[in-house]
Protein backbone atom coordinates (compact mmCIF):
# COMPACT_ATOMS: atom_id res chain seq x y z
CA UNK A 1 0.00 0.00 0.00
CA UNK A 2 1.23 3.56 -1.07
CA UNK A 3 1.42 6.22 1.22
CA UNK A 4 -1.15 8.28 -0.21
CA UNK A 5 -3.85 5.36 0.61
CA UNK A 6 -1.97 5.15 4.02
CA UNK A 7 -2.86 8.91 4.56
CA UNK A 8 -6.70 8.35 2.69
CA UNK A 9 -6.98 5.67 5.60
CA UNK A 10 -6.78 8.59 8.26
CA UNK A 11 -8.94 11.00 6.59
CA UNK A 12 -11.13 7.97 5.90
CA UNK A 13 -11.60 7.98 9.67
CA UNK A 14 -12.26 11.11 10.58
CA UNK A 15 -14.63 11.75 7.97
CA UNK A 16 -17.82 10.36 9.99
CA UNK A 17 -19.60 11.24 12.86
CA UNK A 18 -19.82 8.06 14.21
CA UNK A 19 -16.84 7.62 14.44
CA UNK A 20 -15.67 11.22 16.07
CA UNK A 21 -18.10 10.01 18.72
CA UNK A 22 -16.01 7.16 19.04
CA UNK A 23 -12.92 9.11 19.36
CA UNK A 24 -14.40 11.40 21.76
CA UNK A 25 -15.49 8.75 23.92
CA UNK A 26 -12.15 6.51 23.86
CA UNK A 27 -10.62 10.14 24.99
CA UNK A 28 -11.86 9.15 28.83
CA UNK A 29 -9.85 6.32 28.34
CA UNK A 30 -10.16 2.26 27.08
CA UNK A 31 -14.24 1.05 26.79
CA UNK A 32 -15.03 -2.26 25.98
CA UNK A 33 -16.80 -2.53 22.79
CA UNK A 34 -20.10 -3.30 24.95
CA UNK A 35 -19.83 0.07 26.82
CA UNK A 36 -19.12 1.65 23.38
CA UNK A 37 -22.07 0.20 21.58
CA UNK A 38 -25.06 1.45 24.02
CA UNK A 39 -24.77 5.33 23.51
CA UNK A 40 -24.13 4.82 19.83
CA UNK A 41 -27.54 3.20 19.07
CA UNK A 42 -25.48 0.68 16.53
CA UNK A 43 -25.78 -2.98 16.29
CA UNK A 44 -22.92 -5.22 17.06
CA UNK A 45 -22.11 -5.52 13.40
CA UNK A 46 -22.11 -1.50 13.08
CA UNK A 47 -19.79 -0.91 15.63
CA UNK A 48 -17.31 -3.43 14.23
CA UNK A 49 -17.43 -1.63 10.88
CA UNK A 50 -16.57 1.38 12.51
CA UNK A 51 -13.99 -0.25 14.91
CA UNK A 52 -12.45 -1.67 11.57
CA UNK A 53 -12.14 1.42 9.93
CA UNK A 54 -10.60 3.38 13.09
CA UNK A 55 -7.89 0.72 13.79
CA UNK A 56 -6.98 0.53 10.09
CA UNK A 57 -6.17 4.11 10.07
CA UNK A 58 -4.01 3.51 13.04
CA UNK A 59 -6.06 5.66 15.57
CA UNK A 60 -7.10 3.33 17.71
CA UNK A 61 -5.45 -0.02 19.02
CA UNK A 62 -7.45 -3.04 20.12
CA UNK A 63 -7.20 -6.23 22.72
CA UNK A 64 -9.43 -8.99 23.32
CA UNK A 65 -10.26 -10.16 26.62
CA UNK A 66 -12.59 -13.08 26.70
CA UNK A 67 -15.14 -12.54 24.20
CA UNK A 68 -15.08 -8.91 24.46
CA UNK A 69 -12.83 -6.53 22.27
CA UNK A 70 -11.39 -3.27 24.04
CA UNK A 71 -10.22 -0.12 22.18
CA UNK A 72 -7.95 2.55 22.89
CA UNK A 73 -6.58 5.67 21.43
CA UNK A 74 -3.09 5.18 20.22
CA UNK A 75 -0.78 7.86 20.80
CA UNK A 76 1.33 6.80 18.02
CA UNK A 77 -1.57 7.40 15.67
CA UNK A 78 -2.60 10.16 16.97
CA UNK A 79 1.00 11.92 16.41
CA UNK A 80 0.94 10.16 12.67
CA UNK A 81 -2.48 11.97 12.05
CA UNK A 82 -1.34 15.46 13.42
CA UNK A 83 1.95 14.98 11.33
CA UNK A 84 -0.08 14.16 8.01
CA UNK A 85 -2.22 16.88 8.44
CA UNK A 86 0.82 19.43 9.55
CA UNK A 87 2.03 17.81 6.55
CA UNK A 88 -0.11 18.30 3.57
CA UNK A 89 -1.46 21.83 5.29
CA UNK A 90 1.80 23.70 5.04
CA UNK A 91 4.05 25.40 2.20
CA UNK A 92 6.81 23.73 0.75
């Protein structure tokens, strides 16, 4: 994979308001995908969708414990996002 669909992965990401609810909510800290799911109003199969898309753009990390999947902001994403959009926002 190129960079450029690297980078579309990000902006892919951030691009719905689902999942900037997400976001804001993993900002208090790690929530099992249960907790996440409730205030959301999605089905299981939503969420993971959404879950998908957020760790593929490297935002957010993942565990499993049991049957349930936690999810956390990861800082190195975070730093990779603000970089990209430092990036592609300033003069050469």
């Amino acid at each position: 994979m190129d960079r450029n669909q690297e980078n579309a992965r990000v902006f892919k990401a951030l691009s719905d308001p689902k999942r900037l609810a997400i976001l804001d909510q993993l900002r208090e800290g790690e929530k099992c995908a249960c907790v996440l799911q409730e205030p959301m109003e999605l089905t299981q199969s939503g969420l993971s969708y959404h879950m998908k898309i957020l760790c593929d753009s490297g935002l957010v990390e993942s565990r499993q414990e049991g049957k349930w999947t936690h999810y956390r902001l990861s800082p190195s994403g975070a730093e990779r996002a603000m970089e990209l959009l430092r990036r592609i926002t300033s003069s050469v």
